[in-house]
Protein backbone atom coordinates (compact mmCIF):
# COMPACT_ATOMS: atom_id res chain seq x y z
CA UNK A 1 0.00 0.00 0.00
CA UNK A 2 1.48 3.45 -0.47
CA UNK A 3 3.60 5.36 1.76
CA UNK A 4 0.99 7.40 3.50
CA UNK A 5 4.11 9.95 4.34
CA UNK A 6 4.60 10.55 0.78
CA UNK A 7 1.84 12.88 -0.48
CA UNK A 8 0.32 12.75 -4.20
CA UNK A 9 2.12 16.25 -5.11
CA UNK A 10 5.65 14.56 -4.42
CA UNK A 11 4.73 11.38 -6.02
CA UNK A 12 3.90 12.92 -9.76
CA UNK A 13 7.39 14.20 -10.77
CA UNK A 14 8.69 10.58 -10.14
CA UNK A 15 6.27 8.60 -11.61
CA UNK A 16 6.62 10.65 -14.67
CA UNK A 17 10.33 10.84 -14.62
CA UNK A 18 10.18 6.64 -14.89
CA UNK A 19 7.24 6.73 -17.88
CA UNK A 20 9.33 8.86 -19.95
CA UNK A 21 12.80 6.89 -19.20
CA UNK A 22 11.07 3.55 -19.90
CA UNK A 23 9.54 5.22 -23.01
CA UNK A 24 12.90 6.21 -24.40
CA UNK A 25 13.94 2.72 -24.01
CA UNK A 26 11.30 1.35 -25.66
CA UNK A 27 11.78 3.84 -28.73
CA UNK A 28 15.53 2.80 -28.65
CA UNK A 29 14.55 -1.07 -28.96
CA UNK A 30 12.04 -0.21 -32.06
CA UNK A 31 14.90 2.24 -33.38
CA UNK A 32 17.71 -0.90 -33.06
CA UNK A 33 15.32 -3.40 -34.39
CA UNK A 34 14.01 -1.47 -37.41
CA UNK A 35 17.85 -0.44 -38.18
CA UNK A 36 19.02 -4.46 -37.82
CA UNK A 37 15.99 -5.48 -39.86
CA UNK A 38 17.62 -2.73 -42.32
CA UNK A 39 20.95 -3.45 -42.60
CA UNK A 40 20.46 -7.37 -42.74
CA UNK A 41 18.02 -6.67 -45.96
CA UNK A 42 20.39 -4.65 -47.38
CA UNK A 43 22.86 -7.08 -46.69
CA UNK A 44 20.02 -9.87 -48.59
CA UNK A 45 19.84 -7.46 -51.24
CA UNK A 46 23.47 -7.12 -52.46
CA UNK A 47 24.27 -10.78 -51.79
CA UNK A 48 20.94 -11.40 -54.55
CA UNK A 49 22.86 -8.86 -56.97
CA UNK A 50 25.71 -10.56 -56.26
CA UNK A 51 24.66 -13.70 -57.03
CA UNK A 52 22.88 -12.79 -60.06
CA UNK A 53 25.57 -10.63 -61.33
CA UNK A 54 28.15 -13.60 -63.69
CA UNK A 55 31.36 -14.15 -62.52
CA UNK A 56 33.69 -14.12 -65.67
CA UNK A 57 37.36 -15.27 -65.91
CA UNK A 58 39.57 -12.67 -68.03
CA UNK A 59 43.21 -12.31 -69.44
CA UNK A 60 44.66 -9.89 -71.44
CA UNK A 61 45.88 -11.20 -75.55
CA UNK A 62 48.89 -12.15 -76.03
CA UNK A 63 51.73 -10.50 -78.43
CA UNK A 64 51.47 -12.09 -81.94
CA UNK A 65 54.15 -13.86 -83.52
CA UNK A 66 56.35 -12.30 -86.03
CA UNK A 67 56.23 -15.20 -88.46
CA UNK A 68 54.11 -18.13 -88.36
CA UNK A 69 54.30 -21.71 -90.24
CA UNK A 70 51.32 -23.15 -92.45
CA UNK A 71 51.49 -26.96 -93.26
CA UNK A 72 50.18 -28.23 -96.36
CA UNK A 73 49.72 -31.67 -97.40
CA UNK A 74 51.23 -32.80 -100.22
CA UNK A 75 52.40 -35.98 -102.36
CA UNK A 76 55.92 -36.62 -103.62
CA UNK A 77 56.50 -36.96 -107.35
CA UNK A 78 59.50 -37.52 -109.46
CA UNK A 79 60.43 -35.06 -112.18
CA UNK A 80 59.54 -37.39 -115.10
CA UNK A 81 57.07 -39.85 -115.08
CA UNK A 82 55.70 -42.43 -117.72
CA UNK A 83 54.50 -45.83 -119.05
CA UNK A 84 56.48 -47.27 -121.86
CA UNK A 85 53.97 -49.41 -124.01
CA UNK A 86 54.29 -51.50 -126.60
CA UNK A 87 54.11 -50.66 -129.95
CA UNK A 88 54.06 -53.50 -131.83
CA UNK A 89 52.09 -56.66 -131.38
CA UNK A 90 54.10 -60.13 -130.45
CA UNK A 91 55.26 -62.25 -127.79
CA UNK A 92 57.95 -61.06 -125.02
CA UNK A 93 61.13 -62.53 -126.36
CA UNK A 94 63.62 -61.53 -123.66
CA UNK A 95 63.63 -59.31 -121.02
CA UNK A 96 66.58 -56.69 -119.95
CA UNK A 97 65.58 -54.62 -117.31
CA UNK A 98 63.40 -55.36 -113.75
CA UNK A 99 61.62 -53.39 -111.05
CA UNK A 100 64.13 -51.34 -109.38
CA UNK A 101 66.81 -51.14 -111.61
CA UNK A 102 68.21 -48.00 -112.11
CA UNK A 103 68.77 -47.42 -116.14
CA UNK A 104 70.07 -45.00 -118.84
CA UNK A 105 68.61 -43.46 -121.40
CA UNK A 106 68.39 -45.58 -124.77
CA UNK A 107 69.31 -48.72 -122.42
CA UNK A 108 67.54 -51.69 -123.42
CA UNK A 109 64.51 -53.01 -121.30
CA UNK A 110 62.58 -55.47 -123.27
CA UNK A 111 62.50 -57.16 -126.62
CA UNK A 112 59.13 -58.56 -128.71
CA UNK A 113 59.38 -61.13 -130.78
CA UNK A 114 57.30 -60.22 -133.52
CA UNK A 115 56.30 -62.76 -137.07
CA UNK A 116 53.67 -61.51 -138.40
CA UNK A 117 55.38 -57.51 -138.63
CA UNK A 118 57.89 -59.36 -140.14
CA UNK A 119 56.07 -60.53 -142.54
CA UNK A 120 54.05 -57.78 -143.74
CA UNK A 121 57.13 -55.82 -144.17
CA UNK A 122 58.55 -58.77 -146.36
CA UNK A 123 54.80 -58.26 -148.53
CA UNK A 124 55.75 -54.75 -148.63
CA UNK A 125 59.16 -54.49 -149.68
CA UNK A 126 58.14 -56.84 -153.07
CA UNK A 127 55.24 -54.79 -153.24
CA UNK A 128 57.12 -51.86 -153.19
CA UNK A 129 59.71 -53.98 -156.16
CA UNK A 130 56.89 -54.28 -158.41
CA UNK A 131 55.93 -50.82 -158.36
CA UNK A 132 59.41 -49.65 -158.79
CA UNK A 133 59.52 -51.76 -161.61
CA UNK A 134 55.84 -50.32 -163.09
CA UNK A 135 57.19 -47.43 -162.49
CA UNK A 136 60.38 -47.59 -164.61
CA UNK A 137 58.08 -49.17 -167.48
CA UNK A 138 56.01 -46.38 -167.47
CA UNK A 139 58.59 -43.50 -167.70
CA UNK A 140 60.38 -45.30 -170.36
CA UNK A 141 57.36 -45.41 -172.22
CA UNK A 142 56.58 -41.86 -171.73
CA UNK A 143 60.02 -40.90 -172.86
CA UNK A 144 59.72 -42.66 -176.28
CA UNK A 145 56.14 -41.73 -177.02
CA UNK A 146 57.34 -37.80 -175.97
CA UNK A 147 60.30 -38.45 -178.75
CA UNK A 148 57.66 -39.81 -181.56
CA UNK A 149 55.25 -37.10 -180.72
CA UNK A 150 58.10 -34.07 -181.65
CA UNK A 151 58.76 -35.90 -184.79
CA UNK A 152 55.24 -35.82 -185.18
CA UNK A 153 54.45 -39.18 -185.46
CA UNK A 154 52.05 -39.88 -182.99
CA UNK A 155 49.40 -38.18 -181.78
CA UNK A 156 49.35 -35.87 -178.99
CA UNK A 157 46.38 -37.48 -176.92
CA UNK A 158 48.52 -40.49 -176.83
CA UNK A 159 51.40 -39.53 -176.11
CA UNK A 160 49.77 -37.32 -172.75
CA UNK A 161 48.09 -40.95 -172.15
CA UNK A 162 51.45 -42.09 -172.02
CA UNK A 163 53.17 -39.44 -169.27
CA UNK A 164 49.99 -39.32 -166.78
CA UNK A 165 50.06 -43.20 -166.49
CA UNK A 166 53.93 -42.82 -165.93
CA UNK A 167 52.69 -39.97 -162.98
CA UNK A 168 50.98 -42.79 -161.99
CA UNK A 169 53.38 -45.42 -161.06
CA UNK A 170 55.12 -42.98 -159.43
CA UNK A 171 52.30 -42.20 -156.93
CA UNK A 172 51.91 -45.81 -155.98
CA UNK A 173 55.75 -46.32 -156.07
CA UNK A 174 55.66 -43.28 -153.64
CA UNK A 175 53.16 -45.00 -151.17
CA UNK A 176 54.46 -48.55 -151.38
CA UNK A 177 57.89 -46.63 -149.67
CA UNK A 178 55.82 -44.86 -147.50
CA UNK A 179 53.85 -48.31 -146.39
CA UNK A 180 57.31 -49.91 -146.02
CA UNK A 181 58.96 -47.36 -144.29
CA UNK A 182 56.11 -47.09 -141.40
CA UNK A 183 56.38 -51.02 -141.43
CA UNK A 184 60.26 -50.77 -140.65
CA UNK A 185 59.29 -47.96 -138.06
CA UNK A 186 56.94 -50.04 -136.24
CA UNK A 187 59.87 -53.13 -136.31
CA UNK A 188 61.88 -50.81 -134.57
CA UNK A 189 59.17 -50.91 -131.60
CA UNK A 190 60.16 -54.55 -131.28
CA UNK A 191 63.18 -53.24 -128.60
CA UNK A 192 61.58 -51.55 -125.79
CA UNK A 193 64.01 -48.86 -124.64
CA UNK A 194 64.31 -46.20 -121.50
CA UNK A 195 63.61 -42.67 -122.37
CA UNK A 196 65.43 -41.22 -119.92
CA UNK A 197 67.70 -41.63 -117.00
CA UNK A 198 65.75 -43.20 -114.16
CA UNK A 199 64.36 -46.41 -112.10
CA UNK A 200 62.27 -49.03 -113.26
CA UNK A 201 58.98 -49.17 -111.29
CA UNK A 202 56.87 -51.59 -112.20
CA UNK A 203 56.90 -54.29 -114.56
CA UNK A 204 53.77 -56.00 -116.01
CA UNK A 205 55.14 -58.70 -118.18
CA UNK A 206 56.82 -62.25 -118.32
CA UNK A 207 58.62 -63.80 -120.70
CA UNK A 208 56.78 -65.71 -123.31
CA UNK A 209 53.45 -63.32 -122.85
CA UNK A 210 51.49 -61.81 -125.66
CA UNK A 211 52.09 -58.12 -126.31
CA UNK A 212 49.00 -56.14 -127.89
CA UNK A 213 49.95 -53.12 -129.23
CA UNK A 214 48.04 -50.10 -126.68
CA UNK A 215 47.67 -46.61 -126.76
CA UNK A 216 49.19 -44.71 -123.40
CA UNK A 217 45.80 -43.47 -120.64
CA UNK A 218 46.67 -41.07 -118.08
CA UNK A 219 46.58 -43.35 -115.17
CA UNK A 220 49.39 -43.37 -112.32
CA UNK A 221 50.25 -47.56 -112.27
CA UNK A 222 51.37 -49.01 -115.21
CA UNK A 223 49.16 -52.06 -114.57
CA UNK A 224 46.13 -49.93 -115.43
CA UNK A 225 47.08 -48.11 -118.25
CA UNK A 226 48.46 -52.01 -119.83
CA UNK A 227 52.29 -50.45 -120.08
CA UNK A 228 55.28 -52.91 -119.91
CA UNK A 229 57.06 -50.82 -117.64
CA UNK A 230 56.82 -47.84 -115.58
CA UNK A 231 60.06 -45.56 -114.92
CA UNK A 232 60.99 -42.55 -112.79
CA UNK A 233 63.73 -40.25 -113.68
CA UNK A 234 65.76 -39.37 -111.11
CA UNK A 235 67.21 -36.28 -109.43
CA UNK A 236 65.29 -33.62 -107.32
CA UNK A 237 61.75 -34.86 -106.76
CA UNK A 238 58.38 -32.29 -106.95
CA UNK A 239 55.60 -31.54 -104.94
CA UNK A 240 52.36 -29.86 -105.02
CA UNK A 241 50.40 -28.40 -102.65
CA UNK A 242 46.98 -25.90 -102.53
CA UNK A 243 47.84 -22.68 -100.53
CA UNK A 244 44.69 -21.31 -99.28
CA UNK A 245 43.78 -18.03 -100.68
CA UNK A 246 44.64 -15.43 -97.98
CA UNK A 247 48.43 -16.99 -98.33
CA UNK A 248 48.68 -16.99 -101.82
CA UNK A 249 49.42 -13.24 -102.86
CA UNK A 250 52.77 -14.10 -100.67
CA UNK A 251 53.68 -17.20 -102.97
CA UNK A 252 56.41 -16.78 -105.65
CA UNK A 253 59.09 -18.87 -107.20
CA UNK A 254 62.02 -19.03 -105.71
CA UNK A 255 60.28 -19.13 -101.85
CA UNK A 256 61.64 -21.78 -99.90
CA UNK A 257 60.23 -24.02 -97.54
CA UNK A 258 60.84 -27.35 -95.25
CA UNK A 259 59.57 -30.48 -96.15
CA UNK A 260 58.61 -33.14 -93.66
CA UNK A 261 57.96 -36.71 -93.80
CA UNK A 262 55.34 -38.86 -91.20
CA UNK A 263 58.06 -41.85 -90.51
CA UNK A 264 61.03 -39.00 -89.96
CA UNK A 265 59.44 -36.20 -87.56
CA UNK A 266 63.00 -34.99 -86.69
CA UNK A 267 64.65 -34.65 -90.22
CA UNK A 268 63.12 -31.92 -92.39
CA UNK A 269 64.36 -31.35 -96.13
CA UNK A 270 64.42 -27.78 -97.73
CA UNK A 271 61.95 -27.04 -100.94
CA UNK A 272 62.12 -24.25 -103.26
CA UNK A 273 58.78 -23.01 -105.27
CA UNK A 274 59.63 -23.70 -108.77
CA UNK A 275 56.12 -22.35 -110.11
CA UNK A 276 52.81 -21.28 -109.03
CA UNK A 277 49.03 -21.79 -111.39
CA UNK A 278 48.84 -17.84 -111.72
CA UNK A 279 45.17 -18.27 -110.64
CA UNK A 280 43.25 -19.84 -107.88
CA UNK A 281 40.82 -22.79 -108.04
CA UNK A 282 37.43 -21.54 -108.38
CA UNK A 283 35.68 -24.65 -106.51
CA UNK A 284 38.73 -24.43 -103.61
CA UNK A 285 39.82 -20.84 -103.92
CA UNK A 286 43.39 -22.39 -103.36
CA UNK A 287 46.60 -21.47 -105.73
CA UNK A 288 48.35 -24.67 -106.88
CA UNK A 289 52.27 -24.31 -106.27
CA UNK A 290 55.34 -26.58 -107.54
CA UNK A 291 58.11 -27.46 -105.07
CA UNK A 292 61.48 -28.96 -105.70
CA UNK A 293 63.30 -30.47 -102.90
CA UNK A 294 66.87 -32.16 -103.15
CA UNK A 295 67.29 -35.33 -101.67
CA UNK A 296 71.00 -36.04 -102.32
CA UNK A 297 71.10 -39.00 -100.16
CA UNK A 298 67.63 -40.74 -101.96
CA UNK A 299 65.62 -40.79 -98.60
CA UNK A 300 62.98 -39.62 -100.16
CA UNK A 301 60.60 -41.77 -102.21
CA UNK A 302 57.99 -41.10 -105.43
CA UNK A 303 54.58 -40.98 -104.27
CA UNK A 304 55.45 -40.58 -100.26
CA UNK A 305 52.94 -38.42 -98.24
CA UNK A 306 54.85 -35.20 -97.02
CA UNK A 307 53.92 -32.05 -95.00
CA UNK A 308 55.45 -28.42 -96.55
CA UNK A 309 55.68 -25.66 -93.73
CA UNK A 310 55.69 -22.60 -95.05
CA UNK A 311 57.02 -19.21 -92.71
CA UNK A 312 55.04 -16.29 -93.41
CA UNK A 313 55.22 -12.75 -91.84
CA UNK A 314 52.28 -11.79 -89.79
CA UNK A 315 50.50 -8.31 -89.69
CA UNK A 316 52.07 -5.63 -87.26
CA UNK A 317 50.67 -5.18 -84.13
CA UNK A 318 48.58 -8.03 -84.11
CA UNK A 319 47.98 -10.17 -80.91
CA UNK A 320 46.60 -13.61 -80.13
CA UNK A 321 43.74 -15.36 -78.08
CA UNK A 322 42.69 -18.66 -77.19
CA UNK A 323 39.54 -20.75 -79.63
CA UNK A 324 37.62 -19.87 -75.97
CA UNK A 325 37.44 -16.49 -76.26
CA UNK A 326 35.43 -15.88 -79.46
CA UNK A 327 31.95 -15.28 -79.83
CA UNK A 328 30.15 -15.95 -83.27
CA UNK A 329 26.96 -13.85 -83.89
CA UNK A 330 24.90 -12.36 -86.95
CA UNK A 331 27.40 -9.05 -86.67
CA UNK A 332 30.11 -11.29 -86.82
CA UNK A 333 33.00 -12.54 -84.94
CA UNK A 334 32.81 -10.46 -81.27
CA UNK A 335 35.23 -11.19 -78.04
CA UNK A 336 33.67 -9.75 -75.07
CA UNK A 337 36.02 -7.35 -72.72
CA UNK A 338 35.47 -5.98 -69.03
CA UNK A 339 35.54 -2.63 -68.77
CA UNK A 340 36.77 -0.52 -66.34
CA UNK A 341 33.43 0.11 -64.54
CA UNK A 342 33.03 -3.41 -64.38
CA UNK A 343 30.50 -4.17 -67.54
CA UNK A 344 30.67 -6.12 -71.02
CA UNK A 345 31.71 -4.04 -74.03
CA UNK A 346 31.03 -6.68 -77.02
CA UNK A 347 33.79 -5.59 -79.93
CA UNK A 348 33.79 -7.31 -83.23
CA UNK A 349 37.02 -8.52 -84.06
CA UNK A 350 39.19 -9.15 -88.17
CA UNK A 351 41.23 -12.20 -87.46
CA UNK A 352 43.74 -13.25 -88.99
CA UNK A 353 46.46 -16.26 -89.11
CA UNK A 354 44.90 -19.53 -87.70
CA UNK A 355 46.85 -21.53 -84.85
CA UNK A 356 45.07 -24.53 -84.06
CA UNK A 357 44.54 -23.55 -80.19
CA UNK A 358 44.84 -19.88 -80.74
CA UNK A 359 43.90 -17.15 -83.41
CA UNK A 360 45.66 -14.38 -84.44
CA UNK A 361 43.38 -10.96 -84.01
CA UNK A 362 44.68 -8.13 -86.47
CA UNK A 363 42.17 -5.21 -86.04
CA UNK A 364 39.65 -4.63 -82.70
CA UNK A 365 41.58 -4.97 -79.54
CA UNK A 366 44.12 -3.19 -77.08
CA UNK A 367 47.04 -4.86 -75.72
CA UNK A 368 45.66 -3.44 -72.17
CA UNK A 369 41.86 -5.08 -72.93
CA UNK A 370 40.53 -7.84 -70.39
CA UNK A 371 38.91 -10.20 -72.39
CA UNK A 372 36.76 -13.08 -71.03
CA UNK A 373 37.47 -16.80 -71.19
CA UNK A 374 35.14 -18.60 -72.28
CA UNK A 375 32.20 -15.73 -72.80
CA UNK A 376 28.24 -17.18 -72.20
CA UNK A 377 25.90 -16.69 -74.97
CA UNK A 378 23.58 -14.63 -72.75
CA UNK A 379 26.58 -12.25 -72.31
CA UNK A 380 24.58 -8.72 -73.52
CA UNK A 381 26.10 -5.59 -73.72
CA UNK A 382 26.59 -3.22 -71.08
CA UNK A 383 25.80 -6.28 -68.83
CA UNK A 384 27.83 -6.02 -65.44
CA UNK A 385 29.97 -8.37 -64.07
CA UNK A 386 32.50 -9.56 -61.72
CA UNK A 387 35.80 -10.58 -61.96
CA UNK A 388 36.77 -13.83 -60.53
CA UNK A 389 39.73 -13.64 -58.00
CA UNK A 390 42.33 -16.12 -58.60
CA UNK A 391 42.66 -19.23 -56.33
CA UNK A 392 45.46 -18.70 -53.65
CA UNK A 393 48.33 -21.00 -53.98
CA UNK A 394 48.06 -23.87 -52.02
CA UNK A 395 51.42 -24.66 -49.56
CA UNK A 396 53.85 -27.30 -50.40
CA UNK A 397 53.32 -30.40 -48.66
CA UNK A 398 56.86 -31.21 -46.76
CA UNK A 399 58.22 -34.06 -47.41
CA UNK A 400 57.37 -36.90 -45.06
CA UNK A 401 60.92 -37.30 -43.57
CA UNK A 402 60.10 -33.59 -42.56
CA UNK A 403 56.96 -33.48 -41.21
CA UNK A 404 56.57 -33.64 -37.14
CA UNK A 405 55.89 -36.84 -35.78
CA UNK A 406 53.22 -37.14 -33.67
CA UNK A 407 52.96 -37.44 -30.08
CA UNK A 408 52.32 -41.23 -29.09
CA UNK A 409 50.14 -41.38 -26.03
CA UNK A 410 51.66 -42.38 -22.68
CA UNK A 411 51.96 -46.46 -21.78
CA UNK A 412 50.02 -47.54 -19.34
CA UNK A 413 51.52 -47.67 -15.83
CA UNK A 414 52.80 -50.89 -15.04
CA UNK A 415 49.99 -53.08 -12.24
CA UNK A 416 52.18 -52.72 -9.04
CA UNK A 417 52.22 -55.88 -6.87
């Protein structure tokens, strides 16, 4: 019960004095509540923009290359090339030559045994008496009735009768040479010679075979085109290669090269451009270029698979970037780079020279631009992101006979007795 001592003029002054402190306390508590509940959405609200803001890996392209090799696939070829056929029919009387023989030109390779050429040209060669003999006949006669006719004994009409008939035998004394001649001609075919210095390679014929006469197809094995033999001159071998078209304009005789074989990745051969087409390929857009290459010590083989490497100069100033980095849209090729202020500038790019792995960028970027690895397609311009921080290094392990052994726990007392 209240202090009857105290009267109610004394007790107002208090009571208020404890309202208005507990008041201010409870205005403090709704102040510090309403401020947490601010600050911890606040906090919500930057870790949601945060999280929906990408986090994008960049690095900066690298300095281009001043030169930079293209391979090109090629075949190996020797500088002459052909099928020796058979010009005369027979059988294969002896053979001279065999597959891998190395030969001279005019050296015998084969010889056709041929009876019924012989033959013919035996026909032809009494043909060719008779009309000699028809012949001298006639111009005798010619001569005499020529004589009577300026003593004016005959009559004129004969006498022409008499020289055009002599005109004649000539003419067919004239072809029966010619018929004999090509006869003797096609005899000759009967030895089957080498055309030029080089190696037999291939041989399609035995001894004792029949030998049809064939007309030369342009086929690569002497089996299919029916040849005897197939030879390859030797000396420095040829290759030929399609340079694509952004290369070509750089392509001119006398531009060397390395040449490099599959079965010999260390050893590499130098190549010289002997001649170029002039004119691309319409269907490929590719230039066709001739290479020589020496091969003193005959490593190199006719119709071997090779690789060419050509060095050319690349474009000043130009830089490089990873495959990763490139974005392919309807304005183009783009790479995507980070600002300053943090956001996506998309910049269309002109490459150039083609790495495998990397690309060479001529026009578009700064050496100081941070480009992203590999961009999203939902990468928009303008868009902000984040840069991802790079992963601390982890510590070495030390080596086990360096690490601190562990304490063992203590043994067990021994039982007293």
């Amino acid at each position: 019960m209240p202090d009857p001592t105290l009267s109610p003029t004394r007790r107002g002054p208090r009571a208020r004095t404890v309202l208005i402190a507990v008041a201010v306390v409870a205005a403090l508590l709704v102040a510090q509540g309403l401020l947490t509940r601010r600050h911890a959405f606040a906090a919500l609200q930057a870790r949601s923009e945060n999280a929906a803001m990408p986090t994008v890996s960049t690095m900066k392209p690298g300095a281009g290359k001043g030169q930079g090799q293209l391979l090109l696939p090629g075949s190996l070829e020797a500088p002459n090339e052909a099928n020796l056929y058979a010009r005369s029919q027979g059988y294969l009387k002896r053979l001279h030559a065999d597959i891998g023989q190395h030969v001279k030109k005019g050296q015998l390779l084969a010889e056709i045994d041929t009876p019924e050429l012989d033959e013919q040209l035996r026909q032809a060669q009494a043909d060719l008496a008779t009309s000699r003999a028809n012949e001298e006949l006639a111009r005798a006669t010619a001569d005499r009735w020529q004589a009577l006719l300026e003593q004016k004994l005959v009559a004129r009409q004969a006498a022409e009768e008499k020289s055009a008939d002599a005109r004649a035998k000539r003419a067919a004394f004239d072809a029966q040479s010619a018929n004999v001649a090509r006869l003797a001609q096609m005899q000759g075919f009967r030895r089957i010679v080498a055309p030029f210095d080089g190696t037999i390679t291939a041989r399609t014929v035995d001894v004792g075979q029949l030998v049809t006469a064939a007309g030369g197809t342009p086929t690569s094995t002497a089996a299919a085109a029916g040849a005897l033999f197939r030879i390859a001159s030797t000396g420095p071998l040829r290759i030929f290669v399609s340079v694509p078209q952004a290369h070509a304009a750089q392509l001119k005789a006398g531009v060397t090269a390395q040449l490099q074989l599959p079965e010999r990745p260390d050893a590499s051969y130098p190549a010289r451009v002997v001649r170029t087409a002039g004119a691309l390929d319409p269907v490929t857009r590719a230039l066709r270029v001739e290479l020589s290459v020496e091969d003193p010590h005959g490593e190199l083989l006719p119709g071997a698979f090779a690789q060419v490497g050509f060095a050319f100069d690349g474009a000043p100033g130009a830089m490089r970037l990873p495959v990763s980095t490139l974005m392919f849209r309807g304005q183009g090729t783009l790479v995507a780079v980070v600002t300053a202020d943090n956001k996506v500038s998309l910049r269309p790019v002109k490459l150039g020279r083609d790495f495998g792995t990397e690309f060479e960028v001529v026009a578009g970027l700064a050496p100081g631009d941070e480009v992203i690895l590999n961009p999203p397609d939902s990468l928009l311009e303008g868009q902000p992101v984040q840069r991802a921080q790079p992963a601390a290094p982890r510590p070495p392990t030390p080596p086990a006979a360096t690490r601190p052994a562990q304490a063992s726990a203590p043994a067990a007392p021994a039982a007293r007795p």
